[in-house]
N, C-alpha and C. Protein backbone atom coordinates (compact mmCIF):
# COMPACT_ATOMS: atom_id res chain seq x y z
N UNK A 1 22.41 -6.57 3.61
CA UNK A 1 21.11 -5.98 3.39
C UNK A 1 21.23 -4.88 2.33
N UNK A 2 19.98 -5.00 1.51
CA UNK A 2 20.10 -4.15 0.27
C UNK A 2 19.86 -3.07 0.71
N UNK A 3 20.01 -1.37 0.18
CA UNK A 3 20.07 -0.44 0.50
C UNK A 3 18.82 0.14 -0.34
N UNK A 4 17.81 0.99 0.54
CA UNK A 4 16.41 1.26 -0.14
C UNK A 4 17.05 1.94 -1.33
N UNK A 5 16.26 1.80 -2.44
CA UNK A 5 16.48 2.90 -3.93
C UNK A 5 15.46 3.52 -3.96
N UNK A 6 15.68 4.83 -4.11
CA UNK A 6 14.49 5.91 -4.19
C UNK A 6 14.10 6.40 -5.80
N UNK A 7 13.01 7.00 -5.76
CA UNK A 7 13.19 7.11 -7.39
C UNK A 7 11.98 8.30 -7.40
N UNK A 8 12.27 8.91 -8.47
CA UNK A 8 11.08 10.21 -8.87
C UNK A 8 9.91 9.47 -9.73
N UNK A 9 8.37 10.06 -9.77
CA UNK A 9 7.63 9.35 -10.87
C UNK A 9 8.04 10.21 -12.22
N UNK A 10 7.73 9.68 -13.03
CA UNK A 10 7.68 10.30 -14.06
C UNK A 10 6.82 11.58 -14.42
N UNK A 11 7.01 12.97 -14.84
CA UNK A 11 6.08 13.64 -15.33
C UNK A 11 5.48 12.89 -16.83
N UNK A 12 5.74 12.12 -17.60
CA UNK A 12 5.16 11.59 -18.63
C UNK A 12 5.27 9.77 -18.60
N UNK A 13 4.84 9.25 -17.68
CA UNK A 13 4.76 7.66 -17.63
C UNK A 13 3.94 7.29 -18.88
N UNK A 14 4.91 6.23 -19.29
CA UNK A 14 4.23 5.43 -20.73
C UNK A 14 2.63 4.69 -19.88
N UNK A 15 2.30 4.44 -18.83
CA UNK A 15 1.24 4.06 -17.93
C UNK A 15 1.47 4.35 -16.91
N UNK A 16 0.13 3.42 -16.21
CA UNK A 16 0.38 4.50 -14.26
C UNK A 16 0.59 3.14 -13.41
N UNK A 17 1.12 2.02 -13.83
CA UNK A 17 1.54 0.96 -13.20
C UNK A 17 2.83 1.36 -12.33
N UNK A 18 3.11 1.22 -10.86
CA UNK A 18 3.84 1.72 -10.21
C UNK A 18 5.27 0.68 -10.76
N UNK A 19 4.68 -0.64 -10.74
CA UNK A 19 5.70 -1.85 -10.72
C UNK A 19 6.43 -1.77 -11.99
N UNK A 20 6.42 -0.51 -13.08
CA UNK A 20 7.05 -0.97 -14.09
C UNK A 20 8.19 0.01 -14.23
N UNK A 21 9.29 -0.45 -14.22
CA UNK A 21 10.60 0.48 -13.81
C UNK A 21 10.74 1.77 -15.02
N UNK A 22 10.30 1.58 -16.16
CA UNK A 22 9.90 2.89 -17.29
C UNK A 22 9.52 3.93 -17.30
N UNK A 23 8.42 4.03 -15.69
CA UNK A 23 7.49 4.90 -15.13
C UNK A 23 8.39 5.34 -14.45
N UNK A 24 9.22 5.37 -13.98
CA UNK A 24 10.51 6.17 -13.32
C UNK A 24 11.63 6.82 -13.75
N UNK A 25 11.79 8.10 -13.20
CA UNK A 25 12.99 9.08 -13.47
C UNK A 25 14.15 7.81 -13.24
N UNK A 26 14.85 7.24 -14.21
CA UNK A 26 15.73 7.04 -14.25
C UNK A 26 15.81 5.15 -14.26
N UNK A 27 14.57 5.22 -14.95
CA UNK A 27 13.97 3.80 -15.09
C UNK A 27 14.07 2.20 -13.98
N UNK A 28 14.18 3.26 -12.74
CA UNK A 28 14.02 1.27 -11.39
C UNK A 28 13.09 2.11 -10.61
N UNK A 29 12.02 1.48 -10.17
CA UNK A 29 10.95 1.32 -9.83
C UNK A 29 11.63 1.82 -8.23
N UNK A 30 11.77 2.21 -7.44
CA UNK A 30 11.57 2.59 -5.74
C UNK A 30 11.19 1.49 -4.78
N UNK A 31 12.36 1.74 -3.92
CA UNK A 31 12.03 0.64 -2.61
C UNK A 31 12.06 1.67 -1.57
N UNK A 32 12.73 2.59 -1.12
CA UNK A 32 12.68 3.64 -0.65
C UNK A 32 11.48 4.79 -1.05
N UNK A 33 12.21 5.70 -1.11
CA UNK A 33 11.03 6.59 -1.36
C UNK A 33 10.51 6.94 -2.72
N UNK A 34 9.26 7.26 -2.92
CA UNK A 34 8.31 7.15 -4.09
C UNK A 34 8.14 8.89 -4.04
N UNK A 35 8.49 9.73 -4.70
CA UNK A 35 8.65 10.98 -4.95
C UNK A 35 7.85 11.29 -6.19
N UNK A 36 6.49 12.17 -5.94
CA UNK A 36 5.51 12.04 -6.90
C UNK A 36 5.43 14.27 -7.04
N UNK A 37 5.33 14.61 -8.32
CA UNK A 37 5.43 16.09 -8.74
C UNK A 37 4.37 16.26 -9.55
N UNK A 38 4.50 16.83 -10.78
CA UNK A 38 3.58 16.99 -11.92
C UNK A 38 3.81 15.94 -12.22
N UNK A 39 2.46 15.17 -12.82
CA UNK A 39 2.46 14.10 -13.90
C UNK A 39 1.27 14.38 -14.83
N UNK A 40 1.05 13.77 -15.90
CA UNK A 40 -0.10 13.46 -16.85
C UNK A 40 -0.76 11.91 -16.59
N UNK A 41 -0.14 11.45 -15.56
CA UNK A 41 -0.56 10.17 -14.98
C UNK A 41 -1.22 10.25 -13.41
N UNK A 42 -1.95 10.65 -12.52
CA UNK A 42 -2.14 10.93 -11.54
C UNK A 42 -2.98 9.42 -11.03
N UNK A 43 -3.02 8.68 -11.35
CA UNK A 43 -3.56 6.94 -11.21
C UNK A 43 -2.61 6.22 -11.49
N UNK A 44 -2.19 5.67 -9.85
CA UNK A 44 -1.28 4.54 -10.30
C UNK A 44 -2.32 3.55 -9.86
N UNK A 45 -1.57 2.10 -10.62
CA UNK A 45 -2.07 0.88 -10.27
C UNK A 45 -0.92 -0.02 -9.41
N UNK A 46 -1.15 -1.39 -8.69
CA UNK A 46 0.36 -2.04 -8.83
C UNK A 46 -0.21 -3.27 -9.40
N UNK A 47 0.80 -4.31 -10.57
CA UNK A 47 0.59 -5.01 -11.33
C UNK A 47 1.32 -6.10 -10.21
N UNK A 48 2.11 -5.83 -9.77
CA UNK A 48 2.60 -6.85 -8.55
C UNK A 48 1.97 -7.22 -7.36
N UNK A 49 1.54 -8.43 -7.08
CA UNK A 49 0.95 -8.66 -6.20
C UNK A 49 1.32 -8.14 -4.71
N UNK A 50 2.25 -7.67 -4.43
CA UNK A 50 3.09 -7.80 -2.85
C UNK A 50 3.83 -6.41 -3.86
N UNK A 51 4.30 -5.18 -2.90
CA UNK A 51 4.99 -3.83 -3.27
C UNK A 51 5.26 -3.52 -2.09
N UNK A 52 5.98 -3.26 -2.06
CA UNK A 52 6.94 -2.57 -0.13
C UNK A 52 7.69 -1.55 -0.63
N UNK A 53 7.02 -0.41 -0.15
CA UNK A 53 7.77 0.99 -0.12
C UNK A 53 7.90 1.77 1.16
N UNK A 54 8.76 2.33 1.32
CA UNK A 54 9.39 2.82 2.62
C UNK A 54 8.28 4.27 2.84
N UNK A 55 8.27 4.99 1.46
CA UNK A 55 8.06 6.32 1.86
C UNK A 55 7.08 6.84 0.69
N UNK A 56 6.05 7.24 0.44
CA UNK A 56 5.19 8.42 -0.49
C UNK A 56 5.78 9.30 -0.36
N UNK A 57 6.29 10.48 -1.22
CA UNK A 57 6.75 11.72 -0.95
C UNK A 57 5.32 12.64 -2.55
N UNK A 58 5.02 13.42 -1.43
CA UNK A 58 4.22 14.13 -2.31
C UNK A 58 5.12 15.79 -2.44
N UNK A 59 5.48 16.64 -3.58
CA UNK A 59 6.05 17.94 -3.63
C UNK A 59 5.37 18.83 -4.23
N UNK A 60 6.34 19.76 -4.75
CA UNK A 60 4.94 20.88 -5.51
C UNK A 60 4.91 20.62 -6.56
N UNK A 61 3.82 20.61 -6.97
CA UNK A 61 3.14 20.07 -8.53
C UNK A 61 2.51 19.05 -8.54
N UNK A 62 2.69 18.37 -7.02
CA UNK A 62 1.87 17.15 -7.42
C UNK A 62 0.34 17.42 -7.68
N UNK A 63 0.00 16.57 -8.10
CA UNK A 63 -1.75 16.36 -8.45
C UNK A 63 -1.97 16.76 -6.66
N UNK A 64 -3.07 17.94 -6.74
CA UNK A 64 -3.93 18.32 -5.68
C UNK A 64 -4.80 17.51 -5.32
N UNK A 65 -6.06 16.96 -6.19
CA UNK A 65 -7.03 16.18 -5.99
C UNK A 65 -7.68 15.97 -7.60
N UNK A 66 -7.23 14.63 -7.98
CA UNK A 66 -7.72 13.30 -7.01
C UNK A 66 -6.02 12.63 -7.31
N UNK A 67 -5.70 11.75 -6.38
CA UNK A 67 -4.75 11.15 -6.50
C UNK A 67 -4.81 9.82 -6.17
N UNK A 68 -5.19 8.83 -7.09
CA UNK A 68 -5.84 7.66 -7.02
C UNK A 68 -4.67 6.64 -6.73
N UNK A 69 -5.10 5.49 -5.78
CA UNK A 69 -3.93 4.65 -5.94
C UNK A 69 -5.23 3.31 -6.12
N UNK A 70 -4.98 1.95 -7.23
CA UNK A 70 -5.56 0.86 -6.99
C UNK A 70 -4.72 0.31 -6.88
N UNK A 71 -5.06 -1.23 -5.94
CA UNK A 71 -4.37 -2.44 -5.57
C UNK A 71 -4.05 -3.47 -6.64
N UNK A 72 -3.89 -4.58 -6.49
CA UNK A 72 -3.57 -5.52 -7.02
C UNK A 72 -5.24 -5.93 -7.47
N UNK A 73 -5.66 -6.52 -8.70
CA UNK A 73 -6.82 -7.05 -8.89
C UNK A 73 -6.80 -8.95 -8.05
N UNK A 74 -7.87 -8.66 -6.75
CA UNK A 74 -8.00 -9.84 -6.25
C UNK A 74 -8.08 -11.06 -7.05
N UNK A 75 -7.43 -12.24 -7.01
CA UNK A 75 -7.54 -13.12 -7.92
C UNK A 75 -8.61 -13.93 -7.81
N UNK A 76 -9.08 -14.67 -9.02
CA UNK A 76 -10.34 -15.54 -9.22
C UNK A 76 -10.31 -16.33 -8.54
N UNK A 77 -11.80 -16.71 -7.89
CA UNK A 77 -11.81 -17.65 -6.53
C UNK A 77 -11.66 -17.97 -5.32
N UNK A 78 -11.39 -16.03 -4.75
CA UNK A 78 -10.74 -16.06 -3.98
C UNK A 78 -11.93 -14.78 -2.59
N UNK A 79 -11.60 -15.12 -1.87
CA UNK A 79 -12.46 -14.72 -0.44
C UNK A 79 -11.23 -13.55 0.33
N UNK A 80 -11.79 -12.62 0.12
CA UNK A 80 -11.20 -11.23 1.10
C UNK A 80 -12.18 -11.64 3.24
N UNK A 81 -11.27 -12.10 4.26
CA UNK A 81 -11.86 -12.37 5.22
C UNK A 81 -11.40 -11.06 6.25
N UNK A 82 -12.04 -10.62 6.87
CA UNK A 82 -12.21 -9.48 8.13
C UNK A 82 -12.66 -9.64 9.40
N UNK A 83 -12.10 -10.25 10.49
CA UNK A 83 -12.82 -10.24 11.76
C UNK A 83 -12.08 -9.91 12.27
N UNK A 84 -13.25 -9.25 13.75
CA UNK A 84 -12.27 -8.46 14.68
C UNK A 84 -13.27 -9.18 16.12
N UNK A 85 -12.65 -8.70 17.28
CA UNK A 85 -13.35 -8.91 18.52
C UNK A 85 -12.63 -7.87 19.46
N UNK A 86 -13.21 -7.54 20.57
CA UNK A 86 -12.85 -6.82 21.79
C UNK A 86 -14.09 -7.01 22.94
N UNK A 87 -13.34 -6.93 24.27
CA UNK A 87 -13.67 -7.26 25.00
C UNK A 87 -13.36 -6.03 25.94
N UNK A 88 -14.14 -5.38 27.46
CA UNK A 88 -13.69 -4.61 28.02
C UNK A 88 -13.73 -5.25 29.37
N UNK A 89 -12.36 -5.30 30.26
CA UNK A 89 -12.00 -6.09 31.00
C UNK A 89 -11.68 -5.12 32.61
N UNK A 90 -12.17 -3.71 32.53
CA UNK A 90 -12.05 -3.09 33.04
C UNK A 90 -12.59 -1.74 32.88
N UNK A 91 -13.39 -0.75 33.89
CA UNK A 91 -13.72 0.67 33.17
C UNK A 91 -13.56 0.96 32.21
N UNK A 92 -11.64 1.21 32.10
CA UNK A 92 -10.96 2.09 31.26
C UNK A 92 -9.77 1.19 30.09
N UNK A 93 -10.55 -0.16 30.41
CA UNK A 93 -9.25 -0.65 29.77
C UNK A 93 -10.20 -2.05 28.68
N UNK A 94 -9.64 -2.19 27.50
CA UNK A 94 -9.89 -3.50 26.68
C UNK A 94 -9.11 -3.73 25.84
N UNK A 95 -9.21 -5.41 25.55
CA UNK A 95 -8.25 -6.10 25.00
C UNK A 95 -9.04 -6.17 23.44
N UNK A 96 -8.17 -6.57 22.20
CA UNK A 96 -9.01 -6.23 20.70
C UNK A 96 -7.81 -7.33 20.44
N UNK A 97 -8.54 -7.73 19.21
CA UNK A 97 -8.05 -8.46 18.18
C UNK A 97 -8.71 -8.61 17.04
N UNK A 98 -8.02 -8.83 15.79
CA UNK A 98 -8.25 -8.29 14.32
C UNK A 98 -7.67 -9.41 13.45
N UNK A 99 -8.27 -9.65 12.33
CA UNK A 99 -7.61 -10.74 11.58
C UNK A 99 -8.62 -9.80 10.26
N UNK A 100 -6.98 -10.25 9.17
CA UNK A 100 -7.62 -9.94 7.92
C UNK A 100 -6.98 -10.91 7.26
N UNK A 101 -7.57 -11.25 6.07
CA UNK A 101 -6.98 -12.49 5.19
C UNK A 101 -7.66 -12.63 4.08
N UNK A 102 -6.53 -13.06 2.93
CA UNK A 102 -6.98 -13.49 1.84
C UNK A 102 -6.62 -14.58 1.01
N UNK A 103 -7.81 -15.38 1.08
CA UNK A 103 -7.23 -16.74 0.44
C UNK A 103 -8.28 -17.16 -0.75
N UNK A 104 -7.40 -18.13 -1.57
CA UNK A 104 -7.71 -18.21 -3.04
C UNK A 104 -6.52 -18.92 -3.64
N UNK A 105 -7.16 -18.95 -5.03
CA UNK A 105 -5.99 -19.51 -5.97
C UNK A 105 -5.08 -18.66 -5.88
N UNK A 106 -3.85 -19.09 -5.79
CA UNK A 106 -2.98 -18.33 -5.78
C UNK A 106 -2.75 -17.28 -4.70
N UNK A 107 -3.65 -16.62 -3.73
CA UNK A 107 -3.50 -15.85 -2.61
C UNK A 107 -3.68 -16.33 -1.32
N UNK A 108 -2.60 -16.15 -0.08
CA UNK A 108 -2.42 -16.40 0.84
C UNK A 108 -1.94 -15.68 1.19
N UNK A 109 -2.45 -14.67 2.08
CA UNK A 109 -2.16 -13.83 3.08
C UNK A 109 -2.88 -13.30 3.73
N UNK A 110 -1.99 -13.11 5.19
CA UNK A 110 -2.68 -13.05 6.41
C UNK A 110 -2.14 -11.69 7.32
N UNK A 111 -3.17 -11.59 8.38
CA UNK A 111 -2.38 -10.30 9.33
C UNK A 111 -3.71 -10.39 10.45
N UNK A 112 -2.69 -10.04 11.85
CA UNK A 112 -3.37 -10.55 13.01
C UNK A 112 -2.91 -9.36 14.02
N UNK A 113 -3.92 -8.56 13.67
CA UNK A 113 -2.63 -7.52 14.73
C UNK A 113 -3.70 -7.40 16.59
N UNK A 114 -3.14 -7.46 17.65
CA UNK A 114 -3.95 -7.66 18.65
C UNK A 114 -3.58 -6.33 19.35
N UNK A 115 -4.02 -6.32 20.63
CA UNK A 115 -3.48 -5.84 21.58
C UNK A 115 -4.15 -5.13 23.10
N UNK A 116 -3.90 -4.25 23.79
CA UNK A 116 -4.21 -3.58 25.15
C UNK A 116 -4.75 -2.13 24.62
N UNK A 117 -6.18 -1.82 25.08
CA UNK A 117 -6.33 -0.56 25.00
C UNK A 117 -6.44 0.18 26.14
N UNK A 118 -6.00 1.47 26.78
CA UNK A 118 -6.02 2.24 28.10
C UNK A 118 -6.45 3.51 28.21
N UNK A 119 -7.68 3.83 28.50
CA UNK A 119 -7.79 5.70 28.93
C UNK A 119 -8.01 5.95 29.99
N UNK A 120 -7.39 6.67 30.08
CA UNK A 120 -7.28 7.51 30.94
C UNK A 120 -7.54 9.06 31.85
C-alpha cells in the first residue's frame, strides 16, 4: 500500500486546478494532506473526475472568505439522481435510506448510505 503524499498549495499557482501537480510546493499534487496558506489563487477546480484526499489543512494566511472549491463539470447527457426514504418504526426510533447517483456518458456512480436512527 502506497503511502499518502502530502503537499503545500502554491502561493502563486500557474491555475487553481487542484489535479495539476505544478500547483504544488514541490510539484505532485496530494493524496494525503492538502495544506492551503496565502495564495493569489483562492478557487480551486478539479479537472479529474474522481480526487481522494485524506485531509484539507487550512493555516495562517489562508484566504479568510471566500474559499471556493468547484467539482468536476457533469458530463453531457447525463442525470444527477437523489432519493431518500425513512420510515418511523417506533416513538423514538427510524430506519432512512439515501441513494445518490450519477449516470451518463461516461459517468457511473453511485452511493447508498442507510441506516438506524435513536433518541433518546
Amino acid at each position: 500500500m502506497a503511502q499518502a503524499q502530502n503537499a503545500a498549495w502554491s502561493a502563486a499557482p500557474a491555475t487553481g486546478d487542484f489535479n495539476t501537480g505544478a500547483n504544488w510546493a514541490g510539484g505532485t499534487m496530494p493524496t494525503g494532506t492538502a495544506t492551503f496558506a496565502a495564495t493569489n489563487k483562492p478557487s480551486i477546480t478539479f479537472s479529474a473526475a474522481s480526487t481522494t484526499i485524506n485531509t484539507f489543512q487550512f493555516v495562517a494566511g489562508a484566504p479568510g472568505n471566500p474559499f471556493t472549491v468547484f467539482g468536476a463539470t457533469p458530463q453531457r447527457d447525463s442525470a444527477v439522481i437523489a432519493l431518500s426514504a425513512q420510515t418511523r418504526i417506533a416513538a423514538e426510533t427510524e430506519l432512512y435510506a439515501r441513494y445518490d447517483g450519477e449516470l451518463g456518458n461516461g459517468a457511473d456512480n453511485h452511493a447508498l448510505t442507510a441506516g438506524l436512527r435513536m433518541v433518546w
